[in-house]
N, C-alpha and C. Protein backbone atom coordinates (compact mmCIF):
# COMPACT_ATOMS: atom_id res chain seq x y z
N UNK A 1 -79.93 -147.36 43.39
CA UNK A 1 -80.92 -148.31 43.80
C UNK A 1 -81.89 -148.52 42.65
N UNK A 2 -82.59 -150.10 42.70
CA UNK A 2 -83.75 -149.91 41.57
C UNK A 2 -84.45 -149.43 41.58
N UNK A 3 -85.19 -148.86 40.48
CA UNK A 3 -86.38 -148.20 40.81
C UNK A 3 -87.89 -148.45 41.70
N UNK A 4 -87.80 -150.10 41.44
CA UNK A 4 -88.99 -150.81 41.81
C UNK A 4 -89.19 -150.70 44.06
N UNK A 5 -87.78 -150.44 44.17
CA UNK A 5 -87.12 -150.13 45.43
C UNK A 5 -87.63 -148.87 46.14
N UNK A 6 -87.43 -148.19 45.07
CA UNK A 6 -88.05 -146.74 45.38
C UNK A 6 -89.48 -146.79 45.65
N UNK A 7 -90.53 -147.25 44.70
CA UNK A 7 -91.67 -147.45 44.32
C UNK A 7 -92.43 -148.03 45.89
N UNK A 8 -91.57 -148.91 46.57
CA UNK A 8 -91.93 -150.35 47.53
C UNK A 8 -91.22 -149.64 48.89
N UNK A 9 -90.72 -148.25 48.65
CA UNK A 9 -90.94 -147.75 49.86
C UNK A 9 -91.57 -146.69 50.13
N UNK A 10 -92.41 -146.30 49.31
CA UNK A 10 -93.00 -144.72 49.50
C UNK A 10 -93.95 -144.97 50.70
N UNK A 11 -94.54 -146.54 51.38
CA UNK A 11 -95.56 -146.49 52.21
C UNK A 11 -94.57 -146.22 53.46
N UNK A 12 -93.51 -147.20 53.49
CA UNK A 12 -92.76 -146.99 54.68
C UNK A 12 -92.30 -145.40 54.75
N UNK A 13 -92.07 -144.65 53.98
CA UNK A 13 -91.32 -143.15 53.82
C UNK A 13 -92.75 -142.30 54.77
N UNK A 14 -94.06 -142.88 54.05
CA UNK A 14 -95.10 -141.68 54.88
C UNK A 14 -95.09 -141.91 56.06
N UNK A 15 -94.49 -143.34 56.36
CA UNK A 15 -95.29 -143.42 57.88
C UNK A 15 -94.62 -143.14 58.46
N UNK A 16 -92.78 -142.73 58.01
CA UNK A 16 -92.19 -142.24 58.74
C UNK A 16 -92.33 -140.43 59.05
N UNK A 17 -92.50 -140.10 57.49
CA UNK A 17 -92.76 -138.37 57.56
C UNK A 17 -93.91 -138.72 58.67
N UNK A 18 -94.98 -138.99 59.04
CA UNK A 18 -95.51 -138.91 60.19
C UNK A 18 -95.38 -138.86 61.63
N UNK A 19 -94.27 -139.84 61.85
CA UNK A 19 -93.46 -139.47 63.12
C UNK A 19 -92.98 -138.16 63.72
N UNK A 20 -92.88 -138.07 64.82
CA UNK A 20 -92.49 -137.26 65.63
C UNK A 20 -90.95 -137.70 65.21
N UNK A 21 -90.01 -136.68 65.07
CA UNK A 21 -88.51 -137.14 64.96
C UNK A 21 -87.58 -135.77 65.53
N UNK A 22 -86.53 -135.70 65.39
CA UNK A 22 -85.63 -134.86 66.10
C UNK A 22 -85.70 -133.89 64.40
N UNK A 23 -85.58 -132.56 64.51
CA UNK A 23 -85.60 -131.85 63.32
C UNK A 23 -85.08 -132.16 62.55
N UNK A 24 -83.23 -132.42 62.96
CA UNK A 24 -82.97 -132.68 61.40
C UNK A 24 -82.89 -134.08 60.89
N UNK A 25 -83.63 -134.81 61.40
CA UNK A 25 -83.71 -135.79 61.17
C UNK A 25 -85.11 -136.10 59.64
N UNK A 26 -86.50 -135.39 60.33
CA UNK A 26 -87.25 -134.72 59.62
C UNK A 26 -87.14 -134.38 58.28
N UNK A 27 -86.07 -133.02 58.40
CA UNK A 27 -85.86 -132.33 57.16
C UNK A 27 -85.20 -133.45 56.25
N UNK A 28 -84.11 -134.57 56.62
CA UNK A 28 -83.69 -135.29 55.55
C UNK A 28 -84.87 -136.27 55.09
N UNK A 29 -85.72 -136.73 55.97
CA UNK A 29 -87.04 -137.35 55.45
C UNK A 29 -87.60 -136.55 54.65
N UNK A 30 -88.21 -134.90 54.70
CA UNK A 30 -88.75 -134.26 53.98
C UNK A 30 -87.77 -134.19 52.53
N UNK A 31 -86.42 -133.97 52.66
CA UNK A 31 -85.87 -134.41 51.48
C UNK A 31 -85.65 -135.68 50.51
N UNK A 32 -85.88 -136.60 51.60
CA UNK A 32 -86.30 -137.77 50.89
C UNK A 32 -87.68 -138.13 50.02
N UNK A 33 -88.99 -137.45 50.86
CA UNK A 33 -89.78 -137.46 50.59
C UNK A 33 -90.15 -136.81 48.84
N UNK A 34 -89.55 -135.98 49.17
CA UNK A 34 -89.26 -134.35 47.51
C UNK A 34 -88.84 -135.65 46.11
N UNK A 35 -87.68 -136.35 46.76
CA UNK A 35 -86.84 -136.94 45.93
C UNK A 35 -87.78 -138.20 45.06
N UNK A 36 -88.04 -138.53 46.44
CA UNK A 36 -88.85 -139.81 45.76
C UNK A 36 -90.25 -139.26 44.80
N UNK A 37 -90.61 -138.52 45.37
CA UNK A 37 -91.96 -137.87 44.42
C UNK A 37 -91.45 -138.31 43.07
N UNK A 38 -90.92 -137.48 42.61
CA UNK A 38 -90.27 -137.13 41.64
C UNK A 38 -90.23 -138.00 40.51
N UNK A 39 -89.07 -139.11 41.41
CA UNK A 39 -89.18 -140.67 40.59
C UNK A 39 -90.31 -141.06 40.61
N UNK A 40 -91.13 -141.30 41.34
CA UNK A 40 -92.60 -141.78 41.43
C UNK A 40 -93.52 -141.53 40.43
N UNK A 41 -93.72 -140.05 40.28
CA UNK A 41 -94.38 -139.62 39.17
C UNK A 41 -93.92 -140.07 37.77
N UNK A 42 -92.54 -140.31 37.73
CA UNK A 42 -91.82 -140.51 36.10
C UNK A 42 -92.25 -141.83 36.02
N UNK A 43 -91.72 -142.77 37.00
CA UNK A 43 -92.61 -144.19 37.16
C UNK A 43 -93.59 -144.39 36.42
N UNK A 44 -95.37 -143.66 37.56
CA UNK A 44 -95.40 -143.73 37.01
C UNK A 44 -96.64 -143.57 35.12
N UNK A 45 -95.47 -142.74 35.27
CA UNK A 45 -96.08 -142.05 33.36
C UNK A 45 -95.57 -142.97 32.60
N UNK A 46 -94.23 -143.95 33.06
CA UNK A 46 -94.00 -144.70 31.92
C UNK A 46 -94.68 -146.04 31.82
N UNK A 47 -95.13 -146.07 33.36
CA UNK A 47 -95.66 -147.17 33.14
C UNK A 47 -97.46 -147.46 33.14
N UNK A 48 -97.75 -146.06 32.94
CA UNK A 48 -98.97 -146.08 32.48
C UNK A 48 -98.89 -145.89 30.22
N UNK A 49 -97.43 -145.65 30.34
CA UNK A 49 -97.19 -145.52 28.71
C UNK A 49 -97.26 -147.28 28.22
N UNK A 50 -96.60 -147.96 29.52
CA UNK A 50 -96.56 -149.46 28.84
C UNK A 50 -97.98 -150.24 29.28
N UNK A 51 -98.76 -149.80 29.47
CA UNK A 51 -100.34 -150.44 29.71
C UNK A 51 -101.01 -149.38 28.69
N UNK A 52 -100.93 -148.62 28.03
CA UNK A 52 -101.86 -147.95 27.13
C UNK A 52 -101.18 -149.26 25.43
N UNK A 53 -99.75 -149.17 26.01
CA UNK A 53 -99.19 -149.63 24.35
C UNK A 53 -99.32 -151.41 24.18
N UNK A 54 -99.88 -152.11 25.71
CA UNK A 54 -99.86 -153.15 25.76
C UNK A 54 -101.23 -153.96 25.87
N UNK A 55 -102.27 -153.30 26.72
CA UNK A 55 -103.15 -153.42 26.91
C UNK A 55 -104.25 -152.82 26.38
N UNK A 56 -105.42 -153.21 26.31
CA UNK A 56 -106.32 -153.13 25.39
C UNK A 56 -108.00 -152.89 26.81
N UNK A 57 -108.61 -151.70 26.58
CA UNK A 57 -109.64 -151.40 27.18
C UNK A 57 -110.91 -150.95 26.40
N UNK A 58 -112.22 -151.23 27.20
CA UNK A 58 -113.39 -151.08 26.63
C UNK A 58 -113.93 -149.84 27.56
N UNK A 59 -113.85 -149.48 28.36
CA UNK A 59 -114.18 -148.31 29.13
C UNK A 59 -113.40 -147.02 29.51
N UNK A 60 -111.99 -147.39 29.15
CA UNK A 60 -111.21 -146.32 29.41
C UNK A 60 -110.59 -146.54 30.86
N UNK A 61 -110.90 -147.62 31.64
CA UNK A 61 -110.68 -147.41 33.26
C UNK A 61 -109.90 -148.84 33.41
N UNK A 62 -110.53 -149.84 32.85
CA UNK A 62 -110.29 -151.29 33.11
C UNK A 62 -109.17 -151.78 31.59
N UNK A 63 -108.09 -151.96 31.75
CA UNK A 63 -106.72 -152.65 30.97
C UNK A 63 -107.01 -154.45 31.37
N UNK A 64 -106.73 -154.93 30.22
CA UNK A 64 -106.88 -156.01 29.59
C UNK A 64 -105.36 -156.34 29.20
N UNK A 65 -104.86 -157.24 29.20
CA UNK A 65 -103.70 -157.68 28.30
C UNK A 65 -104.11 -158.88 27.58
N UNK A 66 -103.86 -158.31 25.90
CA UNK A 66 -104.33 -159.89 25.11
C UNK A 66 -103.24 -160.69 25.20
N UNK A 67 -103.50 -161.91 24.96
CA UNK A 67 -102.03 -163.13 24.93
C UNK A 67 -100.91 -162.67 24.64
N UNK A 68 -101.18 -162.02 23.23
CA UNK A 68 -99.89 -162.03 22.63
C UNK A 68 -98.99 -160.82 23.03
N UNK A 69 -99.62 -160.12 24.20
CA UNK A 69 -98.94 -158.91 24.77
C UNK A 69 -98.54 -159.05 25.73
N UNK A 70 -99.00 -159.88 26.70
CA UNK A 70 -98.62 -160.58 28.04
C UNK A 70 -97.03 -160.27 28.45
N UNK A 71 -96.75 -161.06 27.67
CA UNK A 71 -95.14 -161.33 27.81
C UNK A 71 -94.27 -159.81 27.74
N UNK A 72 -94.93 -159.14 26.55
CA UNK A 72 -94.27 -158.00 26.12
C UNK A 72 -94.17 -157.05 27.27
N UNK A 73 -95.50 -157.48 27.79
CA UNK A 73 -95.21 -155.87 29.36
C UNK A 73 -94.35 -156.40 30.20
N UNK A 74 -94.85 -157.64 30.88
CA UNK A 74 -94.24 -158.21 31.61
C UNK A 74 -92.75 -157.73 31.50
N UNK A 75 -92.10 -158.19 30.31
CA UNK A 75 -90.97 -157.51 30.33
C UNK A 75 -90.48 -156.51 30.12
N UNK A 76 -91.45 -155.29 29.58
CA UNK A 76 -90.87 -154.21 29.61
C UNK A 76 -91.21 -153.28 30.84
N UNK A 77 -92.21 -153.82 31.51
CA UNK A 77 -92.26 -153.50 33.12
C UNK A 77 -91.18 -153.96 33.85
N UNK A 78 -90.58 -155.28 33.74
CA UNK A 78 -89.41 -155.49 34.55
C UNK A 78 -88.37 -154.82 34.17
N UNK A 79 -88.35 -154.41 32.87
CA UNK A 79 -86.93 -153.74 32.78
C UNK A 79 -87.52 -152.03 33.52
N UNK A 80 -88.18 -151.26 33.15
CA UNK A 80 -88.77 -150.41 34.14
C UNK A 80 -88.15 -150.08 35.96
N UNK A 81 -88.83 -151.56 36.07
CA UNK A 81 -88.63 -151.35 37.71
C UNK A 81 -87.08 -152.06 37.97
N UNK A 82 -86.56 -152.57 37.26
CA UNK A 82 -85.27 -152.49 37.46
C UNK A 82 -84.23 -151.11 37.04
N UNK A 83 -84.77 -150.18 36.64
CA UNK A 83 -83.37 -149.54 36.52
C UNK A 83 -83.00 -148.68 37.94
N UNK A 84 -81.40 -148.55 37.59
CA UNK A 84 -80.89 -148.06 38.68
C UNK A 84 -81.01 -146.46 38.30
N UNK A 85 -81.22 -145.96 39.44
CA UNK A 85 -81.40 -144.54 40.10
C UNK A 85 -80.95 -144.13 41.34
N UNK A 86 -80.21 -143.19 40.53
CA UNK A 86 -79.15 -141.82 41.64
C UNK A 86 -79.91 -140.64 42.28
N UNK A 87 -80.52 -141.47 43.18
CA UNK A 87 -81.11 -140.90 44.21
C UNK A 87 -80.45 -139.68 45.11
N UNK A 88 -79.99 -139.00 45.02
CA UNK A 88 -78.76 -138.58 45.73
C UNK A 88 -79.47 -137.62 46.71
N UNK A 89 -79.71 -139.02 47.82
CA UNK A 89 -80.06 -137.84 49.27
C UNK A 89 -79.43 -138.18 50.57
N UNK A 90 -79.37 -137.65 51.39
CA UNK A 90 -78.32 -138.17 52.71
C UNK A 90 -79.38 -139.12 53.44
N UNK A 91 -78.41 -140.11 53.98
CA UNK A 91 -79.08 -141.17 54.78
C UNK A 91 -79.47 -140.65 55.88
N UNK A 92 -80.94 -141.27 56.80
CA UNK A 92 -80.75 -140.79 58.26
C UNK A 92 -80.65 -141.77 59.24
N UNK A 93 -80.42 -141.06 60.38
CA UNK A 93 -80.27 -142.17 61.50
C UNK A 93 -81.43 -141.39 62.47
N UNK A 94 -82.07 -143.11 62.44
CA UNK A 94 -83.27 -143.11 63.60
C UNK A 94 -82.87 -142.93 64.85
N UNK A 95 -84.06 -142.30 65.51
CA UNK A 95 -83.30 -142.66 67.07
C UNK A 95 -83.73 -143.56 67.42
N UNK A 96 -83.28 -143.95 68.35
CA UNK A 96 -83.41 -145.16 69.41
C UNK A 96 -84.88 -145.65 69.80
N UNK A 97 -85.24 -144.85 69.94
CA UNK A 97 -86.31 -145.07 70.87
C UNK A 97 -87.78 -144.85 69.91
N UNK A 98 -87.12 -144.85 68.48
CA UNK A 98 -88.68 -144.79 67.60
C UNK A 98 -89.10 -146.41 67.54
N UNK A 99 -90.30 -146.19 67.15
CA UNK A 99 -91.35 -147.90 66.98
C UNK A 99 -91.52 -147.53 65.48
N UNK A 100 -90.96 -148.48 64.69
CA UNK A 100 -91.24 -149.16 63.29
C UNK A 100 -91.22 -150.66 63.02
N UNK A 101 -92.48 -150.82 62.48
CA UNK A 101 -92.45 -152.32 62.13
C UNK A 101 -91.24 -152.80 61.51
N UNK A 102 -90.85 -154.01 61.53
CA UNK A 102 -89.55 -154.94 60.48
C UNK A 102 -89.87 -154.43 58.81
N UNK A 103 -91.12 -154.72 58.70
CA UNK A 103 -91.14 -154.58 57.27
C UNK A 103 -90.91 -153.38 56.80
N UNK A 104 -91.63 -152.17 57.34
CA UNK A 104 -91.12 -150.89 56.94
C UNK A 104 -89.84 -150.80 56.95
N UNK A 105 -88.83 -150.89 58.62
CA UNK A 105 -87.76 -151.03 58.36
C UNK A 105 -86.75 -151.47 57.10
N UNK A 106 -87.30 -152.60 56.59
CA UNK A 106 -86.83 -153.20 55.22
C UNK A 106 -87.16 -152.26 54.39
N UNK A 107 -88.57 -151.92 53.85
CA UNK A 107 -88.36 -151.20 53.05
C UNK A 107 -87.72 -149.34 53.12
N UNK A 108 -87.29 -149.19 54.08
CA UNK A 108 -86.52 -147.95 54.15
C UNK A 108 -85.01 -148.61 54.08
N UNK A 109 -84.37 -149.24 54.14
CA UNK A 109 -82.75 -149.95 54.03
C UNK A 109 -82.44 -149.06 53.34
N UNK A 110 -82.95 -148.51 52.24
CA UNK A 110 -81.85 -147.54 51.55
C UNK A 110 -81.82 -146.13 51.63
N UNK A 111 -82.41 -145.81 52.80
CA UNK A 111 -82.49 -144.67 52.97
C UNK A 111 -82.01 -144.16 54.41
N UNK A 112 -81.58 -145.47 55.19
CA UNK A 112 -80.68 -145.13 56.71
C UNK A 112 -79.86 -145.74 56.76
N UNK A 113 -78.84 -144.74 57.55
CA UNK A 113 -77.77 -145.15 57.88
C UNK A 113 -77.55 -146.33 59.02
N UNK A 114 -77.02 -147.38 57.91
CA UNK A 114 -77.24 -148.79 58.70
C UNK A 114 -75.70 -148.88 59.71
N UNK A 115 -75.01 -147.99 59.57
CA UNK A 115 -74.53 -148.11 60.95
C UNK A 115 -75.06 -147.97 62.61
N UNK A 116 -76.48 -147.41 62.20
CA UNK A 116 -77.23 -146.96 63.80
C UNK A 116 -78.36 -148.08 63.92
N UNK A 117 -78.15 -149.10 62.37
CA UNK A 117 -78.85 -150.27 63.04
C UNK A 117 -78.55 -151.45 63.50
């Protein structure tokens, strides 16, 4: 999956670790949860590496991009959040009877088993 994928579900992932769920259902969320950290953090360091090398600050807090750098992050952020990553954790299946919004739903797609949806 891309990375940017990963990134665009960590909100849907907490609100699921929050649920009440059947145990082992849980533990593969808690393993999901481990997994994604992980990538998250590498995220992102690199992409605080491409706003230090692109952008330009007067306080240390607030990033600026001058013109002629614009373009340069832009694309080296998209290549960033596009790469693919071997996530390698088991899918879960919800039960029935949990309440998740559509959108979360979407952004978890790659992390359940879409035969139980």
């Amino acid at each position: 999956m891309k990375l940017i994928e990963i990134v665009n579900s960590v909100q849907a992932l907490n609100k699921l670790g929050e649920k009440d769920l059947p145990i082992q259902t849980s533990f593969k969320v808690t393993d999901i949860l481990f997994a994604v950290e992980k990538e998250l953090n590498n995220y992102y360091v690199h992409k605080d590496k491409l706003i230090q090398k692109y952008g330009t600050t007067e306080n240390g807090l607030d990033y600026s991009f001058p013109e002629e750098n614009r373009d340069k992050y832009v694309r080296d952020l998209e290549e960033l959040n596009n790469m693919e990553i071997d996530l390698r954790v088991e899918k879960i299946k919800l039960p029935d009877n949990i309440l998740i919004a559509p959108n979360a739903l979407h952004a978890l797609r790659n992390f359940i088993d879409r035969e139980v949806i």
